[in-house]
PDB file of N, CA and C in Angstrom:
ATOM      1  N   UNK A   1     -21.194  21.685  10.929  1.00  0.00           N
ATOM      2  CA  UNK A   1     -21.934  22.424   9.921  1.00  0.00           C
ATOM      3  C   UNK A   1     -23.135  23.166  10.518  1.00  0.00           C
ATOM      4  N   UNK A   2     -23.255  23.333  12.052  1.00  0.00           N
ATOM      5  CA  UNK A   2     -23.920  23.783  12.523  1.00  0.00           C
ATOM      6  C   UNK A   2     -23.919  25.439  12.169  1.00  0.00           C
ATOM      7  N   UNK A   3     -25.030  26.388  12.237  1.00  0.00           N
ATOM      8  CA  UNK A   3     -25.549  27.751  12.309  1.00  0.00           C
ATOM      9  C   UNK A   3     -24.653  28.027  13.615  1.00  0.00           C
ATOM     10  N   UNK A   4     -23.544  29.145  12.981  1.00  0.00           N
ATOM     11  CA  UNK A   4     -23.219  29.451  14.225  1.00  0.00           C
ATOM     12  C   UNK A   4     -23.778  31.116  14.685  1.00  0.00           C
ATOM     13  N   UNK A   5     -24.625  30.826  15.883  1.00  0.00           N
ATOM     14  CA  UNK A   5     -24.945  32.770  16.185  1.00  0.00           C
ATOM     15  C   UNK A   5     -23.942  33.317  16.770  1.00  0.00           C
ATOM     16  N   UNK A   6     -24.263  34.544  16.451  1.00  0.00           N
ATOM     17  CA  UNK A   6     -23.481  35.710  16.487  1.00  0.00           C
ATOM     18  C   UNK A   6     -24.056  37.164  17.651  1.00  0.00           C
ATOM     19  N   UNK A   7     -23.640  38.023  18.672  1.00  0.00           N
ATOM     20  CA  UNK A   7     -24.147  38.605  19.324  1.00  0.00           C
ATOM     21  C   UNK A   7     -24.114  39.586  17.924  1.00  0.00           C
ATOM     22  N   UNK A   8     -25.394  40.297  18.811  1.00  0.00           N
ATOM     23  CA  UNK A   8     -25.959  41.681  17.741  1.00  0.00           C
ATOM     24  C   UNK A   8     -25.823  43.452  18.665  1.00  0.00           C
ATOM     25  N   UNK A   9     -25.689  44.407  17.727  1.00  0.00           N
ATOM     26  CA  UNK A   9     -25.195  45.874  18.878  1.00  0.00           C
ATOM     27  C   UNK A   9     -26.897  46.229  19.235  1.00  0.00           C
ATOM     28  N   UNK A  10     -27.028  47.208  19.637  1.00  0.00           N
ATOM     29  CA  UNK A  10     -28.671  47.423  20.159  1.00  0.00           C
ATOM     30  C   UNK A  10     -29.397  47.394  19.081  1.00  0.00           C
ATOM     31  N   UNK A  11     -28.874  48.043  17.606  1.00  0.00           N
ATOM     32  CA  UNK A  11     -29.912  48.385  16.665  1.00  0.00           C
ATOM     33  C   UNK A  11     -30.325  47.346  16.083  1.00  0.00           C
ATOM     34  N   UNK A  12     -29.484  46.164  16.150  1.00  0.00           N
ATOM     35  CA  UNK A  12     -30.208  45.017  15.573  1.00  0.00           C
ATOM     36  C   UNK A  12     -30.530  43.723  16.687  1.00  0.00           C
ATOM     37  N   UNK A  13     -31.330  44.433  17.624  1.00  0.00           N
ATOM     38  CA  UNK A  13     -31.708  42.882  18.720  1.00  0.00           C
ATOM     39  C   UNK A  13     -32.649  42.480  18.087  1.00  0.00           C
ATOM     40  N   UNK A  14     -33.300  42.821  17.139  1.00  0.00           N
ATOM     41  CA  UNK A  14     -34.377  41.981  16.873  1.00  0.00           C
ATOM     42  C   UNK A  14     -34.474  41.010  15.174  1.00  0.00           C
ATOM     43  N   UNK A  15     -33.210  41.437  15.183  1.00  0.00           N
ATOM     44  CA  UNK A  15     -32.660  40.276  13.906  1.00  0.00           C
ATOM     45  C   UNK A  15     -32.038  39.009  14.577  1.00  0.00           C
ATOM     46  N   UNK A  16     -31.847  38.464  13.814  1.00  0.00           N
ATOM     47  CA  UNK A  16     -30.954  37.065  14.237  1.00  0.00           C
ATOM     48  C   UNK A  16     -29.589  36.824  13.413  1.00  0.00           C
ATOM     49  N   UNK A  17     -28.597  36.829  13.693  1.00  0.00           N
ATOM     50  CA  UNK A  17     -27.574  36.646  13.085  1.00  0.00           C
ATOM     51  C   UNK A  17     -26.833  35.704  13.548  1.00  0.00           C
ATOM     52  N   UNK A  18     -26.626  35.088  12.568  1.00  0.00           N
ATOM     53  CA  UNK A  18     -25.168  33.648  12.580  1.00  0.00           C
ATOM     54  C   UNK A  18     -24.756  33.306  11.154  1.00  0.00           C
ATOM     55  N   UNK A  19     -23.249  32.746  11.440  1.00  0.00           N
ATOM     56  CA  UNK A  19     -23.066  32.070  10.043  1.00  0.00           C
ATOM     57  C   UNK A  19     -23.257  30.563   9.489  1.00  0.00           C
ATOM     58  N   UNK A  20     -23.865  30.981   8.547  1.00  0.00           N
ATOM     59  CA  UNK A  20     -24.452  29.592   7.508  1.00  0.00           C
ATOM     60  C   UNK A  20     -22.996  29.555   6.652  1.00  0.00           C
ATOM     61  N   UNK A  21     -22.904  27.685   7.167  1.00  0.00           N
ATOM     62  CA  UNK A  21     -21.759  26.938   6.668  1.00  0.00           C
ATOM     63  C   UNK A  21     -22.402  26.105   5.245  1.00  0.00           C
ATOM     64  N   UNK A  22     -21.926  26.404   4.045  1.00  0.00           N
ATOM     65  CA  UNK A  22     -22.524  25.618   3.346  1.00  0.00           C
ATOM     66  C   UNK A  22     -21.273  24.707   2.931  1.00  0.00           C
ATOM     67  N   UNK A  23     -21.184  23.743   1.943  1.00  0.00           N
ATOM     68  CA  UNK A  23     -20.452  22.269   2.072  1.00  0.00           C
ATOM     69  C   UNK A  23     -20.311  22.814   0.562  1.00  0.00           C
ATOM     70  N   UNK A  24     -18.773  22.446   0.665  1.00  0.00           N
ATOM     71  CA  UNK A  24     -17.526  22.669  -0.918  1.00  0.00           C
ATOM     72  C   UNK A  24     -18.049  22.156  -1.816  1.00  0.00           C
ATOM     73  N   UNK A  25     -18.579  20.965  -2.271  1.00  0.00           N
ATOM     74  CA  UNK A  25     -19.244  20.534  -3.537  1.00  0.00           C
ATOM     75  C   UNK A  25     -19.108  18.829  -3.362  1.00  0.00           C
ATOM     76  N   UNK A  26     -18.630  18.648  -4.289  1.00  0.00           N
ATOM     77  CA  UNK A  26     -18.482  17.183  -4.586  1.00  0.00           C
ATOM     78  C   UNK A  26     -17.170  16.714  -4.099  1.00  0.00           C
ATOM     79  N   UNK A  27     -16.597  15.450  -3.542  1.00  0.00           N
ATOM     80  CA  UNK A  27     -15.303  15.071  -3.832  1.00  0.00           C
ATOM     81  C   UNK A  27     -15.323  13.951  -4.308  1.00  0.00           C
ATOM     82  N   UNK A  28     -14.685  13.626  -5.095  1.00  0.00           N
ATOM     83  CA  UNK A  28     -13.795  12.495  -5.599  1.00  0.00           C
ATOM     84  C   UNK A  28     -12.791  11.445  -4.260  1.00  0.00           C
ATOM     85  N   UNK A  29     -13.427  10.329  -3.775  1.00  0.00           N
ATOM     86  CA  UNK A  29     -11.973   9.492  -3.229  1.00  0.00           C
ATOM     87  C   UNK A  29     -11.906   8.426  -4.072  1.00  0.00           C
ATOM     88  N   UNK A  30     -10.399   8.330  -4.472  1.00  0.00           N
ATOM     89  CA  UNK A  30     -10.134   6.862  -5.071  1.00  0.00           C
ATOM     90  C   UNK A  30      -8.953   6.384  -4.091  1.00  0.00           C
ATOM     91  N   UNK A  31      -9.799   5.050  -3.799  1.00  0.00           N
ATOM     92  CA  UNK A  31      -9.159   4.494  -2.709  1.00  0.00           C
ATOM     93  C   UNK A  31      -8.185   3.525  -2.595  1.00  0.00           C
ATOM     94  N   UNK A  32      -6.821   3.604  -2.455  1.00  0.00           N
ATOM     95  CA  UNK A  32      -5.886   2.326  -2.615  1.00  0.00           C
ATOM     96  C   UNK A  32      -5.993   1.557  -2.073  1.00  0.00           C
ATOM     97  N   UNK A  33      -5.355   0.015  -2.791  1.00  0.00           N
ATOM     98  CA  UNK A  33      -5.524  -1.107  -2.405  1.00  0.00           C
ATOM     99  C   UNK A  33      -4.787  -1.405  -1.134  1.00  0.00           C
ATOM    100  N   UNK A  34      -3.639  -1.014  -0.514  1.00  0.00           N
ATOM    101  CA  UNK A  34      -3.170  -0.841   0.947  1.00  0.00           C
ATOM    102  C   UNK A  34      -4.053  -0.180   1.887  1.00  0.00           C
ATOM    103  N   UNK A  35      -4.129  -1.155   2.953  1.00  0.00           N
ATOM    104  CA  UNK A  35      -5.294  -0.553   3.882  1.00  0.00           C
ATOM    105  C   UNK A  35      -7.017   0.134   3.283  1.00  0.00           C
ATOM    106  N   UNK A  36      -7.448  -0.812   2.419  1.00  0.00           N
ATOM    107  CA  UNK A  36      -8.347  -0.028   1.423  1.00  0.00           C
ATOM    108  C   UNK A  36      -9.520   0.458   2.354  1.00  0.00           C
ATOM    109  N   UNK A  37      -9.770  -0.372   3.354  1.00  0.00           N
ATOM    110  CA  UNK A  37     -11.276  -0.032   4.169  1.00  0.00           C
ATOM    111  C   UNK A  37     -10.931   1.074   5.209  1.00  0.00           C
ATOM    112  N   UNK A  38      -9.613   0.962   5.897  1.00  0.00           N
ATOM    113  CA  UNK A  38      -9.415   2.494   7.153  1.00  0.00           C
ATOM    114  C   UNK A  38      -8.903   3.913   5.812  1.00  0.00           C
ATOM    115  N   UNK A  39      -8.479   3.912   5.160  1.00  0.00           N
ATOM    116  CA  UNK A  39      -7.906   5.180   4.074  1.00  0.00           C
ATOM    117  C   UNK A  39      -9.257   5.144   3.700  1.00  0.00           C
ATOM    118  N   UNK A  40      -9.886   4.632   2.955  1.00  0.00           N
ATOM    119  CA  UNK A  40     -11.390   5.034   2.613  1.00  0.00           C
ATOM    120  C   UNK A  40     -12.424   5.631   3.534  1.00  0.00           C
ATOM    121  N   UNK A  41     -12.337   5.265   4.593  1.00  0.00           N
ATOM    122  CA  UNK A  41     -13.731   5.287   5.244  1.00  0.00           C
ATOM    123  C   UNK A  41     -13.288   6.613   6.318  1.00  0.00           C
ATOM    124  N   UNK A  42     -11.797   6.718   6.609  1.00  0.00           N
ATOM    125  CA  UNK A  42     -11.824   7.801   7.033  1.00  0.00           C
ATOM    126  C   UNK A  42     -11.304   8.699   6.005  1.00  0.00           C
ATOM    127  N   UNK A  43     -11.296   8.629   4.759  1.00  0.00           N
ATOM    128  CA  UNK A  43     -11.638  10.347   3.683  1.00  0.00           C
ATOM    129  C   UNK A  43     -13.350  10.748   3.250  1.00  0.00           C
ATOM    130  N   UNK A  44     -13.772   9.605   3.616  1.00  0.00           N
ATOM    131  CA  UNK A  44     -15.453   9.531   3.604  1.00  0.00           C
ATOM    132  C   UNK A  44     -15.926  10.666   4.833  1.00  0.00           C
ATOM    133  N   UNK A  45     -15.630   9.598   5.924  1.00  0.00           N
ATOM    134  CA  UNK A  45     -16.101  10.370   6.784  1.00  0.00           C
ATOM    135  C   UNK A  45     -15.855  11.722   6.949  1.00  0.00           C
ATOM    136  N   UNK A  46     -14.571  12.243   6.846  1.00  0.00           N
ATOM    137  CA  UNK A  46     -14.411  13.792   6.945  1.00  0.00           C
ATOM    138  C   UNK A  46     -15.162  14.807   5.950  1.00  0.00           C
ATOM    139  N   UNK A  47     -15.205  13.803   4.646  1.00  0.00           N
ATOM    140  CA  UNK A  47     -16.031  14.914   3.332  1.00  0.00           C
ATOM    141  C   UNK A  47     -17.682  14.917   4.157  1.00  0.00           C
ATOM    142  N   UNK A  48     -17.997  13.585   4.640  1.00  0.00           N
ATOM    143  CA  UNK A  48     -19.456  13.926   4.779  1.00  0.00           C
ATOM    144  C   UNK A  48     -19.854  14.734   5.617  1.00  0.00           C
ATOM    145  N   UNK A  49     -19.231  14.944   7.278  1.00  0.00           N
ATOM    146  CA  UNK A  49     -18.770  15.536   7.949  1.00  0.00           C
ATOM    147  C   UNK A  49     -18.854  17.135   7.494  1.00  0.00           C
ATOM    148  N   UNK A  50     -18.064  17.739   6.341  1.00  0.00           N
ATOM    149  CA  UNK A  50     -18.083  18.916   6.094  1.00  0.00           C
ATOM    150  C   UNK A  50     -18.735  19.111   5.319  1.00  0.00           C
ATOM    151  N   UNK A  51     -19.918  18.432   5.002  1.00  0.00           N
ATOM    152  CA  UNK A  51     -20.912  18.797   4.059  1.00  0.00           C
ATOM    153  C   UNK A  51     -21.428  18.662   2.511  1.00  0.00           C
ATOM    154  N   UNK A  52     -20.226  17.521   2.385  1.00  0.00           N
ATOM    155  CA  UNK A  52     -19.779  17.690   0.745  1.00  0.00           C
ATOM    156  C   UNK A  52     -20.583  16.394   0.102  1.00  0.00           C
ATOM    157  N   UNK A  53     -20.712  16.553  -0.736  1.00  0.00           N
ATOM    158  CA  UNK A  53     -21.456  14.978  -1.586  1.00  0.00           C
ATOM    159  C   UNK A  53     -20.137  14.421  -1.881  1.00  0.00           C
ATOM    160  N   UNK A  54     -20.022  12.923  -2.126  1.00  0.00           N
ATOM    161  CA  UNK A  54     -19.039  11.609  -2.274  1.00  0.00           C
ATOM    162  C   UNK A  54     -18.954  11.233  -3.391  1.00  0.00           C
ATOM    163  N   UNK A  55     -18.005  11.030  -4.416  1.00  0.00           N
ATOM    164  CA  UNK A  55     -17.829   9.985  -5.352  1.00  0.00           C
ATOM    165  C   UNK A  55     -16.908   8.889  -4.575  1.00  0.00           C
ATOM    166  N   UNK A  56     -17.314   7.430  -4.142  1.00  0.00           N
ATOM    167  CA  UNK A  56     -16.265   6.849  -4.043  1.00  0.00           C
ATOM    168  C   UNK A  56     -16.089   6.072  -5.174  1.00  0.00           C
ATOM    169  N   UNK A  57     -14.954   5.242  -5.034  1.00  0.00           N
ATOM    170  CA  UNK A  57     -13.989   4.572  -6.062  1.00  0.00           C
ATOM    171  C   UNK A  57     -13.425   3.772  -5.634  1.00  0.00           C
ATOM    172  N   UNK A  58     -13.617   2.504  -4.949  1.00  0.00           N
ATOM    173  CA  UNK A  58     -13.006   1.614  -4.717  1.00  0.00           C
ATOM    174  C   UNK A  58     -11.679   1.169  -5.111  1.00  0.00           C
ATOM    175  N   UNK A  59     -10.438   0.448  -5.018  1.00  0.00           N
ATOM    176  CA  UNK A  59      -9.368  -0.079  -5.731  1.00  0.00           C
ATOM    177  C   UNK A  59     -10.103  -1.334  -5.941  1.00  0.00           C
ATOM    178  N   UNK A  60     -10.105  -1.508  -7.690  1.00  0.00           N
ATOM    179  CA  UNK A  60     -10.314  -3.040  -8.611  1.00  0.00           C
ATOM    180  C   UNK A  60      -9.274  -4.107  -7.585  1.00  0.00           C
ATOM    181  N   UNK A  61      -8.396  -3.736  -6.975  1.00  0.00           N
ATOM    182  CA  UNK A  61      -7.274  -4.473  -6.539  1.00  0.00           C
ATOM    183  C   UNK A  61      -7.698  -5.565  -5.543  1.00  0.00           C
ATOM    184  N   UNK A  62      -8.298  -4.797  -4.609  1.00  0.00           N
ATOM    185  CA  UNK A  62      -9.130  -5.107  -3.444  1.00  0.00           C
ATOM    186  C   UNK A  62     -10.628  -5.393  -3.708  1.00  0.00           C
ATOM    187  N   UNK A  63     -11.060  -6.655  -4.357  1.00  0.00           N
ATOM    188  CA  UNK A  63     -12.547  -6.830  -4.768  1.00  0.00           C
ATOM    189  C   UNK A  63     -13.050  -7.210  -3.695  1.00  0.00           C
ATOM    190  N   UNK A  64     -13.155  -7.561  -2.810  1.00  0.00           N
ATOM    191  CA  UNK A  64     -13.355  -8.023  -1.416  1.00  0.00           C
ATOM    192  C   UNK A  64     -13.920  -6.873  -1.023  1.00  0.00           C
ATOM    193  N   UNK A  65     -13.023  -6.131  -0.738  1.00  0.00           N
ATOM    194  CA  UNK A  65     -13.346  -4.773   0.057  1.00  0.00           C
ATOM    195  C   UNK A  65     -14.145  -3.782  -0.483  1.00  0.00           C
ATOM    196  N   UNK A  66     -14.306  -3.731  -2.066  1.00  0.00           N
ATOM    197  CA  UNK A  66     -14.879  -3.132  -2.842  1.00  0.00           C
ATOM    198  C   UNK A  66     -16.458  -4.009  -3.151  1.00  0.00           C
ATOM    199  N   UNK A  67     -16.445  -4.740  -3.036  1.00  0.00           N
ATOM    200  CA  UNK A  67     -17.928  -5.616  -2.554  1.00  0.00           C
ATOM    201  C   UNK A  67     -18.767  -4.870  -1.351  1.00  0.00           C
ATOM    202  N   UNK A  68     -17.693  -5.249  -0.465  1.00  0.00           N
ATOM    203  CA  UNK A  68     -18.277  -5.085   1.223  1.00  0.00           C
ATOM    204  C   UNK A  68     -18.820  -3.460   1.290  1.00  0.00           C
ATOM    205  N   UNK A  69     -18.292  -2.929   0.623  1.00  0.00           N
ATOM    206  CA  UNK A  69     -18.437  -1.126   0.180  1.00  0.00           C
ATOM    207  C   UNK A  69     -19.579  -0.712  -0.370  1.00  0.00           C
ATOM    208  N   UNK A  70     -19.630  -1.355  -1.422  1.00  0.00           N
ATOM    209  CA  UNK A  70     -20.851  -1.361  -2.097  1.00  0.00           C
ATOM    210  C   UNK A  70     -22.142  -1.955  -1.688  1.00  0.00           C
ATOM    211  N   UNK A  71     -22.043  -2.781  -0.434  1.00  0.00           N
ATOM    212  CA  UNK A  71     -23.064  -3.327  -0.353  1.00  0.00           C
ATOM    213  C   UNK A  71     -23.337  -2.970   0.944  1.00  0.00           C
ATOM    214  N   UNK A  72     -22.558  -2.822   1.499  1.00  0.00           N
ATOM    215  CA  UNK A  72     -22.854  -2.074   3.063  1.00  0.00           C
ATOM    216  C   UNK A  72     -22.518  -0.491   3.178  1.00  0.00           C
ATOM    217  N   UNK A  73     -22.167   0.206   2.904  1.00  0.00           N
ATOM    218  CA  UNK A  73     -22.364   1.887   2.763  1.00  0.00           C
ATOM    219  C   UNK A  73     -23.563   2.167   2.471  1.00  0.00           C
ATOM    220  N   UNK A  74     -24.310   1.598   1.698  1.00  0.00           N
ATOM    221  CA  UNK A  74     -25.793   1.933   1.330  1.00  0.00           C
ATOM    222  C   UNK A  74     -27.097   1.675   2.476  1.00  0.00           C
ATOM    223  N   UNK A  75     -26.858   0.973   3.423  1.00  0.00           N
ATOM    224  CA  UNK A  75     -27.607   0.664   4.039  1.00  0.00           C
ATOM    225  C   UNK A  75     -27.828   1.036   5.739  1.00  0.00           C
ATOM    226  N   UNK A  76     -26.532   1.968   5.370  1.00  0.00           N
ATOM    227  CA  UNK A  76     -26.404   2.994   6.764  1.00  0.00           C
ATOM    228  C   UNK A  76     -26.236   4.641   6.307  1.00  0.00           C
ATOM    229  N   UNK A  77     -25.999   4.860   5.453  1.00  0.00           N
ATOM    230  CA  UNK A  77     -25.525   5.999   4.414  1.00  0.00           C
ATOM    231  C   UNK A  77     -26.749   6.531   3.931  1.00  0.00           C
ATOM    232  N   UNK A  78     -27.331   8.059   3.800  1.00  0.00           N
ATOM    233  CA  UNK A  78     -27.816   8.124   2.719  1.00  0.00           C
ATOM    234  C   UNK A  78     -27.623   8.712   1.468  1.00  0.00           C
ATOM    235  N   UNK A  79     -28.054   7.932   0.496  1.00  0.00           N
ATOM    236  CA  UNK A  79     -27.968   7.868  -0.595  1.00  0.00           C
ATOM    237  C   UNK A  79     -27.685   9.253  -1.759  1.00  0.00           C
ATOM    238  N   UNK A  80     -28.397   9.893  -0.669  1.00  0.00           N
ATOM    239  CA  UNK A  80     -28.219  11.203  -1.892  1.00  0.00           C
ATOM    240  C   UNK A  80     -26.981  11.943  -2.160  1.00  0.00           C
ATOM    241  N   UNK A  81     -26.338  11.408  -0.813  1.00  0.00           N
ATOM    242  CA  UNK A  81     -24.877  12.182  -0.414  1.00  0.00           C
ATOM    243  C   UNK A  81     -23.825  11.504  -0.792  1.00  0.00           C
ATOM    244  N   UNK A  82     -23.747  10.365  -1.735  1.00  0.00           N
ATOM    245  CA  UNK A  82     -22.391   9.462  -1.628  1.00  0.00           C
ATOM    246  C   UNK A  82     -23.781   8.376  -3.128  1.00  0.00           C
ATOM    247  N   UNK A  83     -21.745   7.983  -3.624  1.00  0.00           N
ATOM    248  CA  UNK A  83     -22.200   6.866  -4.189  1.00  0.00           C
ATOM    249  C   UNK A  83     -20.850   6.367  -4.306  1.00  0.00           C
ATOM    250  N   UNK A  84     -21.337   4.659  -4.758  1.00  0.00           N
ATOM    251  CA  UNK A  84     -19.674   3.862  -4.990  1.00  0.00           C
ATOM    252  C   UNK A  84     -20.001   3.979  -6.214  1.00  0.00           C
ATOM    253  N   UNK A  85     -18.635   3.862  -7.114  1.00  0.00           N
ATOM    254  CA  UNK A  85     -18.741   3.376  -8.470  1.00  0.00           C
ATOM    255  C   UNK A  85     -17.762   2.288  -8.784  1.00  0.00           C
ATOM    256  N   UNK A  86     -18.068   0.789  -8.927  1.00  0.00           N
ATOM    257  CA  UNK A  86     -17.134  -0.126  -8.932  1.00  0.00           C
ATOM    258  C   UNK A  86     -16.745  -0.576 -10.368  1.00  0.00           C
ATOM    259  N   UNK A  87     -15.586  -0.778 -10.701  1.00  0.00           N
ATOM    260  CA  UNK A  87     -14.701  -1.366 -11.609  1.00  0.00           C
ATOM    261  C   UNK A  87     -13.370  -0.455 -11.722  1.00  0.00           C
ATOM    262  N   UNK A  88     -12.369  -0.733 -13.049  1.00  0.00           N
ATOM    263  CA  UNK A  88     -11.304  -0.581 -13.154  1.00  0.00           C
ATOM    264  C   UNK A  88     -10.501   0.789 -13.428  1.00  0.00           C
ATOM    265  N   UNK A  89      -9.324   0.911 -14.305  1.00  0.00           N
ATOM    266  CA  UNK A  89      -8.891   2.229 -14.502  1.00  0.00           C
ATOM    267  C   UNK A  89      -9.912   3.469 -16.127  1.00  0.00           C
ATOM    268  N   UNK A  90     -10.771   2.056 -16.460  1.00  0.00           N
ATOM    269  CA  UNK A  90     -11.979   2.669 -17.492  1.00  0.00           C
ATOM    270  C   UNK A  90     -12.800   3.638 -16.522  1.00  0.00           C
ATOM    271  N   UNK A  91     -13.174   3.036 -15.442  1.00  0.00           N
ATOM    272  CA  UNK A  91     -14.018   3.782 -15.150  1.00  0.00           C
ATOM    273  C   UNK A  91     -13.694   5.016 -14.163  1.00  0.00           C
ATOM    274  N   UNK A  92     -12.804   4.676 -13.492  1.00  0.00           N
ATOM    275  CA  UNK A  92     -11.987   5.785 -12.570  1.00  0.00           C
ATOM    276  C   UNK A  92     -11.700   7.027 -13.552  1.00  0.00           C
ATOM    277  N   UNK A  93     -10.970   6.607 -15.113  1.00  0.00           N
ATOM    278  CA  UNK A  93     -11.097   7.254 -16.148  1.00  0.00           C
ATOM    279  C   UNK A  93     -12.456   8.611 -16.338  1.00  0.00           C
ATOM    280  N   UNK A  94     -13.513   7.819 -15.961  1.00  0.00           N
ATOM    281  CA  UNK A  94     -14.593   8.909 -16.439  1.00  0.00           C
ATOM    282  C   UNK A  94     -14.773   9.792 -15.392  1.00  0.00           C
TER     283      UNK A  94
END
């Protein structure tokens, strides 16, 4: 997501030009209960990676893993960019 520069012709050496990458929006992962922690954490990583803010969604299936998520993503993560939201198909619903 780095500024990438760009060379300039004579009339503009004294501008600066590169392109500004800005990040798609929000995504949504809802994460299945097969393999719930490697399928999660690497659709995480690539959204954050490209700039995007996180809804995760744990699988109700996997409460274990959906614990460990919630309680450890927050404390290496920041916050403004990601959140978990834990419980069932009510809330995946909203």
């Amino acid at each position: 997501m780095k500024d990438e520069p760009r060379s300039t012709n004579l009339f503009m050496k004294l501008d600066s030009v590169f392109i500004w990458k800005e990040p798609f929006g929000l995504v949504l992962i809802i994460a299945p209960w097969n393999y719930p922690l490697n399928l999660t954490l690497v659709l995480l990583v690539g959204a954050l990676a490209a700039g995007s803010c996180v809804v995760l969604k744990p699988s109700e299936i996997s409460q274990g893993t959906e614990k460990v998520l919630a309680e450890v993503l927050p404390q290496y993560l920041d916050q403004s960019c990601f959140a978990v939201v834990l419980g069932g198909p009510q809330e995946t619903g909203q």
